[in-house]
PDB file of N, CA and C in Angstrom:
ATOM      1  N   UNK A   1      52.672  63.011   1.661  1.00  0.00           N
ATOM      2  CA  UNK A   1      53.887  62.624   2.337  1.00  0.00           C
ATOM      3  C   UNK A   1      53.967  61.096   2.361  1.00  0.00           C
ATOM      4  N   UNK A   2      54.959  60.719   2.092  1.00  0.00           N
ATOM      5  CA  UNK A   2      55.158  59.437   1.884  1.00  0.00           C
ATOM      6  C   UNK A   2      55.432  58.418   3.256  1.00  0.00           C
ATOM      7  N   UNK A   3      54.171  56.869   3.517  1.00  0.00           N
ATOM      8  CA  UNK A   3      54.463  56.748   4.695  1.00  0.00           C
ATOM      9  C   UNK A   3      56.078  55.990   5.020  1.00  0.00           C
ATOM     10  N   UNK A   4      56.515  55.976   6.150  1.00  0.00           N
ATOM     11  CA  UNK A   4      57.905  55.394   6.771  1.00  0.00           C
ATOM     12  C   UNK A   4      57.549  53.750   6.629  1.00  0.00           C
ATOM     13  N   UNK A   5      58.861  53.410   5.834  1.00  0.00           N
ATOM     14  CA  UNK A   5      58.896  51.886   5.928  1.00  0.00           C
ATOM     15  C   UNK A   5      58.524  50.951   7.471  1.00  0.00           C
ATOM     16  N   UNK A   6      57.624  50.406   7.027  1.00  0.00           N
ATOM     17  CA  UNK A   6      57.760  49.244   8.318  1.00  0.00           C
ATOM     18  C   UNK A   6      58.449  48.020   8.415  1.00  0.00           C
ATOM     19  N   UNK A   7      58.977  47.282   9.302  1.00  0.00           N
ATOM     20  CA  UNK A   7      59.291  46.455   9.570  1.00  0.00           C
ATOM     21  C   UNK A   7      58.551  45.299   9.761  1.00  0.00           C
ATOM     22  N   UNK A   8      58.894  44.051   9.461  1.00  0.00           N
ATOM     23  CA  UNK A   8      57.782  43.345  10.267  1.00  0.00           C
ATOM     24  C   UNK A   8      59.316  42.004  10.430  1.00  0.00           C
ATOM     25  N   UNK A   9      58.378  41.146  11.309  1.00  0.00           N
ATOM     26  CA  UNK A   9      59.475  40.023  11.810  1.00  0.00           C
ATOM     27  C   UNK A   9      59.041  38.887  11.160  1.00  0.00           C
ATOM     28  N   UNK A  10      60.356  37.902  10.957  1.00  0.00           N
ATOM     29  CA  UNK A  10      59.986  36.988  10.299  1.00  0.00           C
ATOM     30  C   UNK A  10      58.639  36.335  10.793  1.00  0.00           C
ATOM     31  N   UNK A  11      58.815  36.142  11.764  1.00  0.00           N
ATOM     32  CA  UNK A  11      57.689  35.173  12.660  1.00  0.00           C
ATOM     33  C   UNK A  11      56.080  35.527  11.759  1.00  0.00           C
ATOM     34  N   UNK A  12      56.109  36.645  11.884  1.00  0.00           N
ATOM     35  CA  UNK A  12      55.579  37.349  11.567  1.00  0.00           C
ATOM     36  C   UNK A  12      54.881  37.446   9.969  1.00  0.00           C
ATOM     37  N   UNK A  13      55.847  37.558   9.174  1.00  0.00           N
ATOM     38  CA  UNK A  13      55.836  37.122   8.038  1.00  0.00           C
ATOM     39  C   UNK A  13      55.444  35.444   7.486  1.00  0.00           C
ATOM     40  N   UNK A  14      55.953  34.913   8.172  1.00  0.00           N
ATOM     41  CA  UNK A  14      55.550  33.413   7.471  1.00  0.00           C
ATOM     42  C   UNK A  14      54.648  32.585   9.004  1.00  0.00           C
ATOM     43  N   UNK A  15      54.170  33.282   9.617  1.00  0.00           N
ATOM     44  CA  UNK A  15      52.215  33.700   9.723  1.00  0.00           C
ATOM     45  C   UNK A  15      51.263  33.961   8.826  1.00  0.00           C
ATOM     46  N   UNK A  16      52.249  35.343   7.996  1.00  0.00           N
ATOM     47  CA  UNK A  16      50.742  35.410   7.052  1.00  0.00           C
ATOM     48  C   UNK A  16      51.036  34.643   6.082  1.00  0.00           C
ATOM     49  N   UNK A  17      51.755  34.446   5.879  1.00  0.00           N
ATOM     50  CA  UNK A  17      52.352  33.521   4.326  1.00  0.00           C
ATOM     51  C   UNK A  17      51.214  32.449   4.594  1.00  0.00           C
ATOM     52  N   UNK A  18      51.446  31.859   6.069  1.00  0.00           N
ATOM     53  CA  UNK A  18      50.596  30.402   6.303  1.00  0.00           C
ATOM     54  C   UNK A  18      49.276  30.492   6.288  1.00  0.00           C
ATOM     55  N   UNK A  19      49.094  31.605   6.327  1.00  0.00           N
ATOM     56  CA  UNK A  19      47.314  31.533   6.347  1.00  0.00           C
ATOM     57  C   UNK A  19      46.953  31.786   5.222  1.00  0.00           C
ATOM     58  N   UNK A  20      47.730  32.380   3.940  1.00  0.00           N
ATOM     59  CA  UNK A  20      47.738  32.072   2.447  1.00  0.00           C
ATOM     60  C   UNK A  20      47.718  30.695   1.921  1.00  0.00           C
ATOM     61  N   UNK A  21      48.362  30.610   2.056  1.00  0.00           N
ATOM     62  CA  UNK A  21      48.691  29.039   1.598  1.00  0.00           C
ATOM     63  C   UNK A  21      47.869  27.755   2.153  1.00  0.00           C
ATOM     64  N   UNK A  22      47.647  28.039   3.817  1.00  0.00           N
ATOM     65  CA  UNK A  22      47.097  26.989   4.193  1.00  0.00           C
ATOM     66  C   UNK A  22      45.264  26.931   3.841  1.00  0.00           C
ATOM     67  N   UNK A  23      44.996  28.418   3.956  1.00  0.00           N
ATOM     68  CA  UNK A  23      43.788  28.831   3.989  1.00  0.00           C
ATOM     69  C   UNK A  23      43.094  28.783   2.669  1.00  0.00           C
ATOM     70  N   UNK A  24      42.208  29.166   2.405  1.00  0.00           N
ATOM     71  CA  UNK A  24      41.036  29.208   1.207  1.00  0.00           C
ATOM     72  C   UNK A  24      40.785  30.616   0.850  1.00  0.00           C
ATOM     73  N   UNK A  25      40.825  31.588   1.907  1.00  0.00           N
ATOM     74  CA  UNK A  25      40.739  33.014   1.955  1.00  0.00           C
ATOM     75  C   UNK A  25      41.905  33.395   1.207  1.00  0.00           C
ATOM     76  N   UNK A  26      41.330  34.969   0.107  1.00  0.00           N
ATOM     77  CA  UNK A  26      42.470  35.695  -0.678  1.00  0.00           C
ATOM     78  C   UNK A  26      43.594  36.898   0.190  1.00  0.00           C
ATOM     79  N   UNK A  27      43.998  36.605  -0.566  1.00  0.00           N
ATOM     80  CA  UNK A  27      45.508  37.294   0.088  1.00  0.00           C
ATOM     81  C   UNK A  27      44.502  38.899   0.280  1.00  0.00           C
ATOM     82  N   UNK A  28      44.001  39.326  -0.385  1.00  0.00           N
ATOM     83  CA  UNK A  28      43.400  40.731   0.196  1.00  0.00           C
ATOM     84  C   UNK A  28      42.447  40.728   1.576  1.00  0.00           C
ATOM     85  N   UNK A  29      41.728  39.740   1.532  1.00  0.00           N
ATOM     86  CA  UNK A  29      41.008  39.430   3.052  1.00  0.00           C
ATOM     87  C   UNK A  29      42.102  39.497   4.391  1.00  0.00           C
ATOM     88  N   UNK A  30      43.359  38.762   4.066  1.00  0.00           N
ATOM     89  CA  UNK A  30      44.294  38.454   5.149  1.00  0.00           C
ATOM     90  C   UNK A  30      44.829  39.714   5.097  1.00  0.00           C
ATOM     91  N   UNK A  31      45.379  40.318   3.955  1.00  0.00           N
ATOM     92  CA  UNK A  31      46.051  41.125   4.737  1.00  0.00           C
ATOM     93  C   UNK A  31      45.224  41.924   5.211  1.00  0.00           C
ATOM     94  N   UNK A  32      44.198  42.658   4.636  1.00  0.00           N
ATOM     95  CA  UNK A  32      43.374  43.723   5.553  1.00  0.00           C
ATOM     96  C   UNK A  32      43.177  43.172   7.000  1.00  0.00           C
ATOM     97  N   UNK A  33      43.381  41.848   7.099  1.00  0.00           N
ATOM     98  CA  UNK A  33      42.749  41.461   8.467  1.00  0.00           C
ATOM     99  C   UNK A  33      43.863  41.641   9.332  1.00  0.00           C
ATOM    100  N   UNK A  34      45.439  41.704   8.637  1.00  0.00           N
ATOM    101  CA  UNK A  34      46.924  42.326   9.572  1.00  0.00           C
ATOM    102  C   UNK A  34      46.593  43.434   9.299  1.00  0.00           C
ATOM    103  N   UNK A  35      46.521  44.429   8.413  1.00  0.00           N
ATOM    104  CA  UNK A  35      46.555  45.795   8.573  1.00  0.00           C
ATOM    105  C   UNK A  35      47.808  45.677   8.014  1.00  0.00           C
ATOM    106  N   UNK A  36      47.880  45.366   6.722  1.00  0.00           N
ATOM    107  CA  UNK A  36      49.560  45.613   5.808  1.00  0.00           C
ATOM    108  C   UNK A  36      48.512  45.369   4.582  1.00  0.00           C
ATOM    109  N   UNK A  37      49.736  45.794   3.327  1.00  0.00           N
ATOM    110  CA  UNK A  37      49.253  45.970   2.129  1.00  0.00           C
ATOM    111  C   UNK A  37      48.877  44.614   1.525  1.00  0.00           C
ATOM    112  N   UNK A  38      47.903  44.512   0.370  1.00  0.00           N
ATOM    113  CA  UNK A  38      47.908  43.781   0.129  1.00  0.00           C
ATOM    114  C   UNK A  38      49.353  43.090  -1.218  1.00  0.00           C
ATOM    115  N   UNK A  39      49.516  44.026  -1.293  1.00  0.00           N
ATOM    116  CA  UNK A  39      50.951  43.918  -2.530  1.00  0.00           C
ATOM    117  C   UNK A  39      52.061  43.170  -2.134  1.00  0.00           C
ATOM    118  N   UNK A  40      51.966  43.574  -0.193  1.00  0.00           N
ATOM    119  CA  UNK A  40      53.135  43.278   0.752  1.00  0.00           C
ATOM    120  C   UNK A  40      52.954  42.225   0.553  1.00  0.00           C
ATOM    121  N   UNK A  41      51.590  41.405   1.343  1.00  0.00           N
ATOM    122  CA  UNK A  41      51.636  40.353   1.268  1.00  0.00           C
ATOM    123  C   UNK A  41      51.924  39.155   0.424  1.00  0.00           C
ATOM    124  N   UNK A  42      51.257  39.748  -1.060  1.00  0.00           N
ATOM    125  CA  UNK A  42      50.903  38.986  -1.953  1.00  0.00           C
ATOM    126  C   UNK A  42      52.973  38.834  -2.773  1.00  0.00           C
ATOM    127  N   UNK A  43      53.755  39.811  -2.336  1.00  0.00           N
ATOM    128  CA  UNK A  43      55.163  39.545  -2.564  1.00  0.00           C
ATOM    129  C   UNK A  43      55.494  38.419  -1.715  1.00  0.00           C
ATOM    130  N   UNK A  44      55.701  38.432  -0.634  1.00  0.00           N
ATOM    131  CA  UNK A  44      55.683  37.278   0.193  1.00  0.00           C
ATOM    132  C   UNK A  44      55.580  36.195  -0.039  1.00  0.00           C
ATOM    133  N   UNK A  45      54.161  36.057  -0.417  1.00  0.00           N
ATOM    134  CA  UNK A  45      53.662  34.531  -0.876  1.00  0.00           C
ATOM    135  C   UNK A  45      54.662  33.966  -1.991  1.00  0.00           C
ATOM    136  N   UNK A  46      54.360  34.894  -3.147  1.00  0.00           N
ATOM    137  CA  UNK A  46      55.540  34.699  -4.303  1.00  0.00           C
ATOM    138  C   UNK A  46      56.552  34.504  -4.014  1.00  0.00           C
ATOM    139  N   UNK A  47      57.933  35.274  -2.786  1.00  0.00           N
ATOM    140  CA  UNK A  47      59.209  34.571  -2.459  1.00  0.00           C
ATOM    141  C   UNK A  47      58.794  33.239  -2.084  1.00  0.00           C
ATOM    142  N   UNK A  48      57.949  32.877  -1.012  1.00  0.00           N
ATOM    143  CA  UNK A  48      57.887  31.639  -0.361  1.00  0.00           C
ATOM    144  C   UNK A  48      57.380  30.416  -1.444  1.00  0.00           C
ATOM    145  N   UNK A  49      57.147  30.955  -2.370  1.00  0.00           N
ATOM    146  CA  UNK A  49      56.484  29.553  -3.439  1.00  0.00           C
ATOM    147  C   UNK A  49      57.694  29.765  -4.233  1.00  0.00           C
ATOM    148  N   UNK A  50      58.367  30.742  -4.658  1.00  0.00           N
ATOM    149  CA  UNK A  50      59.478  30.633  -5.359  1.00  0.00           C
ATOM    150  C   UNK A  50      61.074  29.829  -4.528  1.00  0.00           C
ATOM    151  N   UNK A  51      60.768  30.075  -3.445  1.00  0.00           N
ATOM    152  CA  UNK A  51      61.767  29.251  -2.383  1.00  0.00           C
ATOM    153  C   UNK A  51      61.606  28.212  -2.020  1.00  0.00           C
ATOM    154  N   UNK A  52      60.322  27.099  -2.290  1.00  0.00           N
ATOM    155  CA  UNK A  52      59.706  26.245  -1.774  1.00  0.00           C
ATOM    156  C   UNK A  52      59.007  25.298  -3.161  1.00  0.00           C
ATOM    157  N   UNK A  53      59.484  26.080  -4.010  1.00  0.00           N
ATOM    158  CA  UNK A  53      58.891  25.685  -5.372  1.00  0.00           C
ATOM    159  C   UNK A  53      59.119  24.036  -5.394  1.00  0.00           C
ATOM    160  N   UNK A  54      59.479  23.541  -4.960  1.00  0.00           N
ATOM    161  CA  UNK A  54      59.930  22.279  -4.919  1.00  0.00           C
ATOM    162  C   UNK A  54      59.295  20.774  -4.299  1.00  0.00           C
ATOM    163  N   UNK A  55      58.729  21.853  -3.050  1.00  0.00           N
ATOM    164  CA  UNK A  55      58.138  21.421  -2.254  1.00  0.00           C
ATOM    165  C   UNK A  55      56.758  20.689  -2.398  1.00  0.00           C
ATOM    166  N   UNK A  56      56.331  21.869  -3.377  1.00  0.00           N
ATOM    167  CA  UNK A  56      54.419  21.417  -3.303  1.00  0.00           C
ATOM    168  C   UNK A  56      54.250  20.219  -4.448  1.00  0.00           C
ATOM    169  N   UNK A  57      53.624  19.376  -4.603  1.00  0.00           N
ATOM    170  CA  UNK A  57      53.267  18.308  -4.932  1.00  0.00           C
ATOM    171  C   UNK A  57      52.709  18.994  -6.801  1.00  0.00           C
ATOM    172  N   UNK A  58      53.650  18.613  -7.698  1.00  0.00           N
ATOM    173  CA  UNK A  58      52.820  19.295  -9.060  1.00  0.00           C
ATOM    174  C   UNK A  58      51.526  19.225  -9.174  1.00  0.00           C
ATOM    175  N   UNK A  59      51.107  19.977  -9.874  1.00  0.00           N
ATOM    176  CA  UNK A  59      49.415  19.620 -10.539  1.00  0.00           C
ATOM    177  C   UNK A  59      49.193  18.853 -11.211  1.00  0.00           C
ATOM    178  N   UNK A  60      47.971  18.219 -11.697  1.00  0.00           N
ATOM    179  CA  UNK A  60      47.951  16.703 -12.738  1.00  0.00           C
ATOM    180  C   UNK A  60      46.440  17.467 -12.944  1.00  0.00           C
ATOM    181  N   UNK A  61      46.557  18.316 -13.942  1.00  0.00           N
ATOM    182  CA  UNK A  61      45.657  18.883 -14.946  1.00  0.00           C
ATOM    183  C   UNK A  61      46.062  18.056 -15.777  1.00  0.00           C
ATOM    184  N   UNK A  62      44.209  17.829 -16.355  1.00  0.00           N
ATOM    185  CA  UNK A  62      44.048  16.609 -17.460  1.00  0.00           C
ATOM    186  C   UNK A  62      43.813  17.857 -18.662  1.00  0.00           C
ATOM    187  N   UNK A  63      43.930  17.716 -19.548  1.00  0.00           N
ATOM    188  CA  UNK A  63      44.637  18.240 -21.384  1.00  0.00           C
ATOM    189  C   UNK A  63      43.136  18.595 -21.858  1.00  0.00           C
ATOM    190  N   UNK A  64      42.115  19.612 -21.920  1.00  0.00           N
ATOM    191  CA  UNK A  64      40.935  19.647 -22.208  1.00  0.00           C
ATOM    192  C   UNK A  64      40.836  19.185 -23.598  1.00  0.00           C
ATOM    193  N   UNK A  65      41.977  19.131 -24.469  1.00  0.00           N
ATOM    194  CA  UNK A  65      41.882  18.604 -25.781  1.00  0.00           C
ATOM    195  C   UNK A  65      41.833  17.603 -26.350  1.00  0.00           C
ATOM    196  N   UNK A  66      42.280  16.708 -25.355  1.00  0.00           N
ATOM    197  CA  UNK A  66      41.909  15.426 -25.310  1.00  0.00           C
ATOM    198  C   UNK A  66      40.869  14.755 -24.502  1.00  0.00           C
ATOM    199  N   UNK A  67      40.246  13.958 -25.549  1.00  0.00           N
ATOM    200  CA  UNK A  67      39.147  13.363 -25.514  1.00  0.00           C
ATOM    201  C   UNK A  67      39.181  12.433 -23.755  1.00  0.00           C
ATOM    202  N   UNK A  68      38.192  12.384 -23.600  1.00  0.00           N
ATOM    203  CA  UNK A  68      37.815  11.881 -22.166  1.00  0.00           C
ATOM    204  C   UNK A  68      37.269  10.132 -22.201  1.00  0.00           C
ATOM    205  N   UNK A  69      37.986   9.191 -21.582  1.00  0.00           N
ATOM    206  CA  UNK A  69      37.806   7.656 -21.976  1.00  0.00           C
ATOM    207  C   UNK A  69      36.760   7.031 -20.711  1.00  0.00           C
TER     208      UNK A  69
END
């Protein structure tokens, strides 16, 4: 039997988002530690970096193919 959708509140939601993002711990640790999926969560994160994409500071990965001075 298939379980009933839950709800959750924003507040709620970008809580766990923040302890993704802010934290070092994987999105499967956090969510088991709410007691929601980890899929749930790990969608989440993805809207909020896709909504915010802007925000985070790019990466400055150096080119392994080039030689090192």
């Amino acid at each position: 039997m298939p379980r009933a959708k839950r709800n959750f509140s924003p507040q709620f939601r970008e809580e766990a988002v923040k302890m993704v993002i802010e934290g070092s711990r994987p999105i499967s640790a956090i969510a088991r530690e709410l007691g929601i999926g980890d899929g749930t969560l790990g969608n989440w994160v993805a809207a909020y970096r896709c909504e915010h994409a802007g925000d985070e500071p790019a990466l400055n990965v150096s080119d392994p193919r080039q030689p090192h001075r």
